[in-house]
Protein backbone atom coordinates (compact mmCIF):
# COMPACT_ATOMS: atom_id res chain seq x y z
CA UNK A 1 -71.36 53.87 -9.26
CA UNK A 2 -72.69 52.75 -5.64
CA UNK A 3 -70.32 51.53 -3.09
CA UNK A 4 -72.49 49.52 -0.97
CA UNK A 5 -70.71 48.08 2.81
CA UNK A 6 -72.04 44.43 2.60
CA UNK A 7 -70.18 41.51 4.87
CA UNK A 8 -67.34 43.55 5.57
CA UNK A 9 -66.47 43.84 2.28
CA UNK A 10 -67.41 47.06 -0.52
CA UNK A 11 -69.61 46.09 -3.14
CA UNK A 12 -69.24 48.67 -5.94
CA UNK A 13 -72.75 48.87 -8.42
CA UNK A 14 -73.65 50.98 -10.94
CA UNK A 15 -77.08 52.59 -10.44
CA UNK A 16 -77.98 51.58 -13.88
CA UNK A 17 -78.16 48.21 -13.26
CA UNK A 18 -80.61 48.34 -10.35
CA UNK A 19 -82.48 51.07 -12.29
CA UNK A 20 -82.90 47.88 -15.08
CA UNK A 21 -83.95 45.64 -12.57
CA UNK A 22 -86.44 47.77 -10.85
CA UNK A 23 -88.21 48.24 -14.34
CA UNK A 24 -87.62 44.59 -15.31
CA UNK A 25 -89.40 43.45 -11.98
CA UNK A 26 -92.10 46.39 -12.14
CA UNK A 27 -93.24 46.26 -15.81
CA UNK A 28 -92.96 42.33 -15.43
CA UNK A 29 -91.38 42.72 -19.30
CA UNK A 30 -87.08 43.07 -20.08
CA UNK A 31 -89.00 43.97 -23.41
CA UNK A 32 -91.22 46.83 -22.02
CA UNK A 33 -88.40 47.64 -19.67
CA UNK A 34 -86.03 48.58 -22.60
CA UNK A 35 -88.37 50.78 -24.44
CA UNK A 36 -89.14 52.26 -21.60
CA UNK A 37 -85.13 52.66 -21.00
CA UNK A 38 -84.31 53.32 -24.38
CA UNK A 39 -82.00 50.65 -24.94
CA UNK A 40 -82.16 46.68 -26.52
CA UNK A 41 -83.84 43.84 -24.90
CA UNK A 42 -79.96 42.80 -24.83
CA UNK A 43 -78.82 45.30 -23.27
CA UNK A 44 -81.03 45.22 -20.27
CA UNK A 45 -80.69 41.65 -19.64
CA UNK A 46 -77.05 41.84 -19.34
CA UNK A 47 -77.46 44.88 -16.81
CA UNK A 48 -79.48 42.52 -14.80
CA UNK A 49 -77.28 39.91 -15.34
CA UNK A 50 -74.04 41.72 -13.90
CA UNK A 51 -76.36 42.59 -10.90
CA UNK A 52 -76.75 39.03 -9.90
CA UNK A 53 -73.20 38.98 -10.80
CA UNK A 54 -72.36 41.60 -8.16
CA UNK A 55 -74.88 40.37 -5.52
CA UNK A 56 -74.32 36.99 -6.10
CA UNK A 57 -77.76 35.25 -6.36
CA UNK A 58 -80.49 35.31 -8.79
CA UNK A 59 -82.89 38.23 -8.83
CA UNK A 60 -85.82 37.32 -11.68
CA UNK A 61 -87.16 34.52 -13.08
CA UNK A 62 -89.08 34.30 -16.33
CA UNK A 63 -91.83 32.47 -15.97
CA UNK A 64 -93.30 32.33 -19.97
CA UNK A 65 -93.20 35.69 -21.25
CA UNK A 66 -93.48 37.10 -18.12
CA UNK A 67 -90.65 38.27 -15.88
CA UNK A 68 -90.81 38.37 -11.89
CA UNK A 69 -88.29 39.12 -8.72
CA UNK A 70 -87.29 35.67 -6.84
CA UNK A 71 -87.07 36.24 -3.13
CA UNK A 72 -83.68 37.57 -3.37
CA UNK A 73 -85.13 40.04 -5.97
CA UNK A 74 -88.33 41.18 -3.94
CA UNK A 75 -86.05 41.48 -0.53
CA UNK A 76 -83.88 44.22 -2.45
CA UNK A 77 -86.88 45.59 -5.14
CA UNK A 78 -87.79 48.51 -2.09
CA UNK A 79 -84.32 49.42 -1.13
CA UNK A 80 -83.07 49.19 -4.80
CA UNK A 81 -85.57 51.89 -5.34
CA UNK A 82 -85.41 54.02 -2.45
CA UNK A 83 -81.30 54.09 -3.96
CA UNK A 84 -82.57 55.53 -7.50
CA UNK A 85 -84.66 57.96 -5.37
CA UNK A 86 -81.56 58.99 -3.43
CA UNK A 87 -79.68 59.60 -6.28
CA UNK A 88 -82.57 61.67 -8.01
CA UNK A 89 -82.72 63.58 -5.30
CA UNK A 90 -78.19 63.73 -5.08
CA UNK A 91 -78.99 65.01 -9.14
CA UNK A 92 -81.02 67.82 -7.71
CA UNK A 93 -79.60 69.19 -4.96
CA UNK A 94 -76.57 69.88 -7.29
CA UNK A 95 -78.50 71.35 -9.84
CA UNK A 96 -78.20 75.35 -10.45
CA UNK A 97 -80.60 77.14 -8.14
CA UNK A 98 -81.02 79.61 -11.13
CA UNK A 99 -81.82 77.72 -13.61
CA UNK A 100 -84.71 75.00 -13.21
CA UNK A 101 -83.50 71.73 -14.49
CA UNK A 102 -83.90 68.45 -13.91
CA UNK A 103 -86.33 65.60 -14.35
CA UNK A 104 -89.65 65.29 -13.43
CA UNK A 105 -91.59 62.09 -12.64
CA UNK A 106 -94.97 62.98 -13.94
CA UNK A 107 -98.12 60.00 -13.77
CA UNK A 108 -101.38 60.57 -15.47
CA UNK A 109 -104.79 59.37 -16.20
CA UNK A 110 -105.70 58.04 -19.86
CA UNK A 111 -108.02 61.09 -19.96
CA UNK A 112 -105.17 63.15 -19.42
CA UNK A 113 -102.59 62.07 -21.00
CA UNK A 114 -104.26 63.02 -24.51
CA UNK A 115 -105.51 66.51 -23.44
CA UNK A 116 -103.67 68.13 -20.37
CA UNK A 117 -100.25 66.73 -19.54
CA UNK A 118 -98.87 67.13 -23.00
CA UNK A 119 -100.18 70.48 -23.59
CA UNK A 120 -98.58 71.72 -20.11
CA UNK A 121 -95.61 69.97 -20.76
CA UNK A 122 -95.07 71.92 -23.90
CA UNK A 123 -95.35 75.03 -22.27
CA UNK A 124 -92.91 73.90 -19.21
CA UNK A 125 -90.11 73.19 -21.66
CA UNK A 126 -91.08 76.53 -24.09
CA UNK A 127 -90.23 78.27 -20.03
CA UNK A 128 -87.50 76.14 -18.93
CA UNK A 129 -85.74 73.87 -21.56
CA UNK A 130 -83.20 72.49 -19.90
CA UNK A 131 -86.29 70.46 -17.55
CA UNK A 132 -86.34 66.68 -18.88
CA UNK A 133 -89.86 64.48 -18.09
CA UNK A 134 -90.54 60.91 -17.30
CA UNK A 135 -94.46 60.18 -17.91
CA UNK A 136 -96.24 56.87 -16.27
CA UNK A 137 -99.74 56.49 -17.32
CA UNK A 138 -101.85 54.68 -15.04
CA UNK A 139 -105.16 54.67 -13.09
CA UNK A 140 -105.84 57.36 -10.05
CA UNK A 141 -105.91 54.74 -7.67
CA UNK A 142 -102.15 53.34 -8.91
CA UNK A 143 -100.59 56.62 -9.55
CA UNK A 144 -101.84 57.97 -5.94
CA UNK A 145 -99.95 55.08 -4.72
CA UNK A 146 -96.30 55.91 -6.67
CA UNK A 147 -96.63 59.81 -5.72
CA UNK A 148 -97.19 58.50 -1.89
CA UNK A 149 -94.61 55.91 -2.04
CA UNK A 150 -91.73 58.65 -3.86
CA UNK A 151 -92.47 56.88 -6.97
CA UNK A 152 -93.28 59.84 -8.64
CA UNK A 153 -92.92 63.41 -7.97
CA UNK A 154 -96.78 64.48 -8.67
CA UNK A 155 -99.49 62.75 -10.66
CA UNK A 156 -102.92 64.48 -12.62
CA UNK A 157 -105.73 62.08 -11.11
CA UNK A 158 -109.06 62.22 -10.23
CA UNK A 159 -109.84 62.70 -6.45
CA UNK A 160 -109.80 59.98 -4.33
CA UNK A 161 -112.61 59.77 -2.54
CA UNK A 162 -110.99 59.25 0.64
CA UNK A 163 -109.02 62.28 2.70
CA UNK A 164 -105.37 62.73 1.11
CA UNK A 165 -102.71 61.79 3.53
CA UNK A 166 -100.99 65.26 5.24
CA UNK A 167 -97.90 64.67 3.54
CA UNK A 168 -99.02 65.37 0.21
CA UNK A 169 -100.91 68.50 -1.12
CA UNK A 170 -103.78 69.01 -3.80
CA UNK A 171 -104.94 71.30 -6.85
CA UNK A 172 -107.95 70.87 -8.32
CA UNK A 173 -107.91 71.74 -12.04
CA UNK A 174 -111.70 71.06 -13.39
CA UNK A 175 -115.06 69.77 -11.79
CA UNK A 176 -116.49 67.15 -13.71
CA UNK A 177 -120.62 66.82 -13.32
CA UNK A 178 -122.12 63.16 -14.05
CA UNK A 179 -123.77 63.14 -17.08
CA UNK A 180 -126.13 60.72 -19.20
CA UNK A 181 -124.63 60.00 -22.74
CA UNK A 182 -126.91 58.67 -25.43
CA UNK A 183 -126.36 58.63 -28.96
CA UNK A 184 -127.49 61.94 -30.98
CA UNK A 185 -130.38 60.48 -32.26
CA UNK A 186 -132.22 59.48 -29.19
CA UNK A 187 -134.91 61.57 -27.78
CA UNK A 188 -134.87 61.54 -23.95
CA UNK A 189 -137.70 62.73 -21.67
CA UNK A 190 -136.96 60.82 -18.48
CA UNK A 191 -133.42 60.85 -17.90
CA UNK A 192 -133.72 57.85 -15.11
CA UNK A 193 -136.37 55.83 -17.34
CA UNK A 194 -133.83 56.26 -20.14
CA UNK A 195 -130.85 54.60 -17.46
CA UNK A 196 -133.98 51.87 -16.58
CA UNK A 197 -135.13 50.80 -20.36
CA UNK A 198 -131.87 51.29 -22.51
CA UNK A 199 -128.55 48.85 -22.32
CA UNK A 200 -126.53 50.44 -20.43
CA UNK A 201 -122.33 50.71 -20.60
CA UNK A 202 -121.11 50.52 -16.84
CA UNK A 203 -118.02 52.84 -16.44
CA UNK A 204 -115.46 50.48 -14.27
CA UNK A 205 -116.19 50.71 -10.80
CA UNK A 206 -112.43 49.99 -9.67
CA UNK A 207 -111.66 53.76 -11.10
CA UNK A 208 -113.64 56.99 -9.01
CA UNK A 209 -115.79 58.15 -11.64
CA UNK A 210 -117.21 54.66 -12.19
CA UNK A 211 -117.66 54.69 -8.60
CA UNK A 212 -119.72 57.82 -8.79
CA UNK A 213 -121.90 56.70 -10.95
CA UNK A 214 -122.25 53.48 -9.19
CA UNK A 215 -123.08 55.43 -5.92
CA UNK A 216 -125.63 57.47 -8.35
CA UNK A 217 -127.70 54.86 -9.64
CA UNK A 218 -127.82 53.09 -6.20
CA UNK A 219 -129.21 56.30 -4.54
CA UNK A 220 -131.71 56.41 -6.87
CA UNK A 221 -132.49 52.93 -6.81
CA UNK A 222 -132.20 52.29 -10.24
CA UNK A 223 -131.12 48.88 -11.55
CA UNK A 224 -130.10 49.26 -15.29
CA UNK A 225 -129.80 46.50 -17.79
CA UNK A 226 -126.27 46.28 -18.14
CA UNK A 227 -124.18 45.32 -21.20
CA UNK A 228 -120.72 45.74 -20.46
CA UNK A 229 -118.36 47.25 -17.93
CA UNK A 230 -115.25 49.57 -19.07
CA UNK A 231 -112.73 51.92 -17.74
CA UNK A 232 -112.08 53.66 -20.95
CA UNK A 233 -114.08 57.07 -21.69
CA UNK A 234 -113.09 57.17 -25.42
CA UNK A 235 -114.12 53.71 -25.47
CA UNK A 236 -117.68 54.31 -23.73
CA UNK A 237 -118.03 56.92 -25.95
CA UNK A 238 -117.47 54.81 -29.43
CA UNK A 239 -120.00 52.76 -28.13
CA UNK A 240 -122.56 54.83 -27.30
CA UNK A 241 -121.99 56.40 -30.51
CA UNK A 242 -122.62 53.48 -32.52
CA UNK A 243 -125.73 52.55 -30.56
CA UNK A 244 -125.05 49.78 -28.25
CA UNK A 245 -125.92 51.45 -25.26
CA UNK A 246 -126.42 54.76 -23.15
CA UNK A 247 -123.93 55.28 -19.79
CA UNK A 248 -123.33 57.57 -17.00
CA UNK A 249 -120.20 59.30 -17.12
CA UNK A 250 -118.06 62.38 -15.78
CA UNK A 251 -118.42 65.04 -18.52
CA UNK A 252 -114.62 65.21 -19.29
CA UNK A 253 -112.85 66.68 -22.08
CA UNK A 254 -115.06 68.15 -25.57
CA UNK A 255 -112.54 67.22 -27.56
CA UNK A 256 -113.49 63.35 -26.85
CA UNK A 257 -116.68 63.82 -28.81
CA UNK A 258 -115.39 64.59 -31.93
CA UNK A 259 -116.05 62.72 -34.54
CA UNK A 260 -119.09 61.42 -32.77
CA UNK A 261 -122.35 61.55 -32.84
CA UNK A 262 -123.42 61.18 -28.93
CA UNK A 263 -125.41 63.91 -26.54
CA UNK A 264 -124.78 64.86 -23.49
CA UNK A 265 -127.73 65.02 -20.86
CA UNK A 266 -127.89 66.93 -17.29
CA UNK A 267 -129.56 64.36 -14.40
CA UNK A 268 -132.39 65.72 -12.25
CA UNK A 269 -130.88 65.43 -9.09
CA UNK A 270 -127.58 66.84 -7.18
CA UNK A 271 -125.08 64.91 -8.77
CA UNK A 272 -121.69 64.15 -7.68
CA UNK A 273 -118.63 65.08 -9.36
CA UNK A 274 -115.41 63.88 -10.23
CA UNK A 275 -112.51 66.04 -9.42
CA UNK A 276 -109.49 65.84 -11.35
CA UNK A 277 -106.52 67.92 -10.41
CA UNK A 278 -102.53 67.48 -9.46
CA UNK A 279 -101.30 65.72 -6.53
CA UNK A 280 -97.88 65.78 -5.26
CA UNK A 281 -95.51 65.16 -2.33
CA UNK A 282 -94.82 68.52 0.01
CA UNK A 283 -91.26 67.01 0.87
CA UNK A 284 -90.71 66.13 -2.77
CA UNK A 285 -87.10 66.94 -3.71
CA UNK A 286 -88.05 68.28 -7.28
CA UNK A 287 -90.81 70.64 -5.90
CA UNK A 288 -89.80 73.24 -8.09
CA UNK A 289 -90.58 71.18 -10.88
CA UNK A 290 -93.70 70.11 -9.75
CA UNK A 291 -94.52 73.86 -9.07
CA UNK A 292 -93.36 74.88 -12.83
CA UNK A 293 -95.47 72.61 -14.00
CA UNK A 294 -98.78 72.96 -12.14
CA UNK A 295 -98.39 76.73 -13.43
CA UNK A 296 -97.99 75.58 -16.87
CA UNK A 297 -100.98 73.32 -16.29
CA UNK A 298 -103.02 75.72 -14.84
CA UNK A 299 -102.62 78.26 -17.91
CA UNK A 300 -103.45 75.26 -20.23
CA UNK A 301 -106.72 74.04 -17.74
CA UNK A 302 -108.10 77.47 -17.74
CA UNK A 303 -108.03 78.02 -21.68
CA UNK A 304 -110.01 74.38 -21.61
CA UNK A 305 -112.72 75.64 -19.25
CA UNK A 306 -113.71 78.30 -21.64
CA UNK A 307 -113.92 75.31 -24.40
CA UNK A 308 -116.01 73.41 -22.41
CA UNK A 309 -118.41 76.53 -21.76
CA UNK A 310 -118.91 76.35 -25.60
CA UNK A 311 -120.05 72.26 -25.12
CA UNK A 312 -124.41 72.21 -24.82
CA UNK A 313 -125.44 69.81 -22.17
CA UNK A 314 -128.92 68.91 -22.80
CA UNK A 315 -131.61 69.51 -19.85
């Protein structure tokens, strides 16, 4: 329960209810917001509910299926969450210094999120069971945002590619070479004339390693005959597979490829590569768990590089 000094008068809130209205207003969904919160569509909505209640005004709107903060709402969203980070923070400076505990606020990239993060997470709670998680998927870009903001205590992304801000620090976990993928079948002399004369599957140039290859194909002045545009790897990959198209790609996870009858293929020229590691906050108040579980991660990353040793590449 907050006691918040409003007017002269004490306004008394439970933290749950602005927790429900944060995720309400973020995931734009009372829906998504309960799964997310365990609990019933209901349930939420009445949280929210008895927070207008308290405040006195209305904080969303619904606007179809979608849900949205009103102007009261959006001039209390920032402070309403720098409050849940407060009390995070309240959670862990009470904690036993002995015994790591606690929850972390963990983002990830799609690629991640089915290799990586679950694999070190398993070995975090194996070392320390009494840690607890919370997992945001989302793309570098977004998730570098949330671990700036306090959103979340560290995220696995790829590298900006743009300096990191002081306050936050960096790990690097595996280098990622561009790469031509083609389906098995295809015979390829000319790894540019291939990118010139076959349809080619754009990776998304809002994410870095779409930007990459974007910044690849322009230095080599080659203009291919696009098809489509995606941000999924798994997706690109399906395709390719199927023969609708070659692409230029970060050569991420092996285990992608299963199942799939694709080839990888080294370019010619220096080619630049996508960096995917662990960024977090230095003045984070859960560094410990961040530090757990880059170790864990780190274990799990270097037992992957030896996989990937074992994957041809084509020159």
């Amino acid at each position: 329960m907050l006691w918040l000094l409003q007017t002269k008068k004490f306004l008394s809130i439970d933290s749950r209810y602005l927790q429900s209205f944060v995720f309400v207003v973020e995931l734009g969904s009372i829906a998504e917001a309960a799964r997310r919160l365990d609990l019933t569509p209901a349930a939420v909505a009445q949280r929210v509910k008895m927070l207008e209640q308290e405040l006195g005004t209305t904080l969303v709107r619904r606007s179809g299926r979608t849900v949205g903060a009103t102007e009261a709402g959006e001039r209390i969203l920032a402070r309403a969450c720098a409050v849940l980070h407060d009390i995070r923070d309240l959670r862990t400076d009470v904690e036993d210094t002995d015994q790591l505990a606690g929850q972390l606020r963990l983002g990830g990239m799609a690629t991640m999120m089915g290799s990586l993060i679950p694999d070190a997470l398993a070995v975090l709670l194996k070392r320390h069971p009494q840690v607890d998680f919370y997992l945001e998927p989302g793309t570098s870009l977004d998730l570098y945002r949330k671990v700036t903001s306090g959103d979340l205590d560290a995220a696995v992304i790829a590298q900006p590619l743009f300096n990191l801000p002081k306050s936050c620090d960096w790990h690097t976990f595996r280098t990622e070479a561009l790469i031509l993928l083609t389906p098995a079948s295809m015979q390829v002399e000319d790894v540019h004339g291939t990118l010139l004369s076959e349809p080619f599957i754009r990776y998304d140039r809002n994410v870095v390693g779409g930007q990459l290859a974007d910044t690849y194909l322009r230095q080599h002045g080659i203009k291919p005959h696009q098809r489509c545009e995606l941000d999924g790897l798994a997706a690109i990959a399906t395709l390719v597979d199927r023969g609708l198209g070659v692409s230029l790609v970060p050569d991420w996870a092996p285990h992608e490829y299963h199942g799939l009858s694709v080839r990888k293929w080294a370019l010619p020229n220096v080619t630049p590569k996508r960096l995917v590691g662990l960024m977090w906050g230095r003045s984070c108040a859960r560094i410990r768990l961040v530090q757990a579980f880059l170790g864990a991660a780190e274990s799990i990353s270097a037992r992957a590089a030896g996989q990937r040793q074992t994957t041809a590449i084509d020159r």
